[in-house]
Protein backbone atom coordinates (compact mmCIF):
# COMPACT_ATOMS: atom_id res chain seq x y z
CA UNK A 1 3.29 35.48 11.05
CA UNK A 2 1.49 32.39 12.58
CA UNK A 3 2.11 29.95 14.21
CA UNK A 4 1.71 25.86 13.52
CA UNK A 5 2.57 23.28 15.04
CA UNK A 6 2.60 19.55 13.58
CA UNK A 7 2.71 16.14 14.99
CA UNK A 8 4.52 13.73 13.66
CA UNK A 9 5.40 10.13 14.15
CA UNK A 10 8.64 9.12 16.11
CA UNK A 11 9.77 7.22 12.84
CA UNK A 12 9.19 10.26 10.75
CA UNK A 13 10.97 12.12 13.78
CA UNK A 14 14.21 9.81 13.45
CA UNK A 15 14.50 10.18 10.07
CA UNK A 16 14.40 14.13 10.51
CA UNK A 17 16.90 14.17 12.63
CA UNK A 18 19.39 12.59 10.81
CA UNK A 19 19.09 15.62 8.59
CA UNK A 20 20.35 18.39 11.13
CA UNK A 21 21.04 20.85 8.70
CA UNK A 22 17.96 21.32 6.74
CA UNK A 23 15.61 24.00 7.30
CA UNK A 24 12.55 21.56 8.13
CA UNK A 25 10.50 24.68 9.03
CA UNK A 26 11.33 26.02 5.44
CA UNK A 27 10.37 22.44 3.79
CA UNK A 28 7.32 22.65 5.32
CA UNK A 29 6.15 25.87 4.29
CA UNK A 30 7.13 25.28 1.05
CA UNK A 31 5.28 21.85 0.95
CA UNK A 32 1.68 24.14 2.55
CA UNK A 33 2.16 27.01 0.04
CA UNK A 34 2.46 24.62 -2.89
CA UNK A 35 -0.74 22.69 -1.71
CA UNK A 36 -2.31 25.76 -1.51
CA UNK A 37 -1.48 26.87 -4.95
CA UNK A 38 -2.69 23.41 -6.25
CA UNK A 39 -6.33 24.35 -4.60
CA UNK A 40 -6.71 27.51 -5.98
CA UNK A 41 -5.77 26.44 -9.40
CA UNK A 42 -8.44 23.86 -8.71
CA UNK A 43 -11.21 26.24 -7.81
CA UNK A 44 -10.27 28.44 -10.99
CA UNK A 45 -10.72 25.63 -13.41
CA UNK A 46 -13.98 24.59 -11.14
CA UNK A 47 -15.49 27.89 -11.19
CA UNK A 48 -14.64 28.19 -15.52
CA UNK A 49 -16.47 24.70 -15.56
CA UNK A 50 -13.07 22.94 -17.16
CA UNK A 51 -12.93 20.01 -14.97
């Protein structure tokens, strides 16, 4: 599996933190694997001419 790693700012950072017991690393790959989806749907419907 890769690897990524993300900056973020230290406000974003603070507010992450008070949230200890979620699985950021899981939220995140959710949050890239749904954006991916969301492209590839858009290339479909690009390459059928239906946008």
């Amino acid at each position: 599996m890769a690897t990524i790693t993300i900056s973020v700012p230290e406000k974003l950072n603070d507010l992450k933190k008070r949230f200890p017991d979620t699985d950021w690393n899981e939220v995140l790959k959710r949050g890239i694997l749904k954006r991916l989806e969301e492209l590839k749907k858009f290339e479909e419907l690009k390459s059928k001419g239906k946008l």
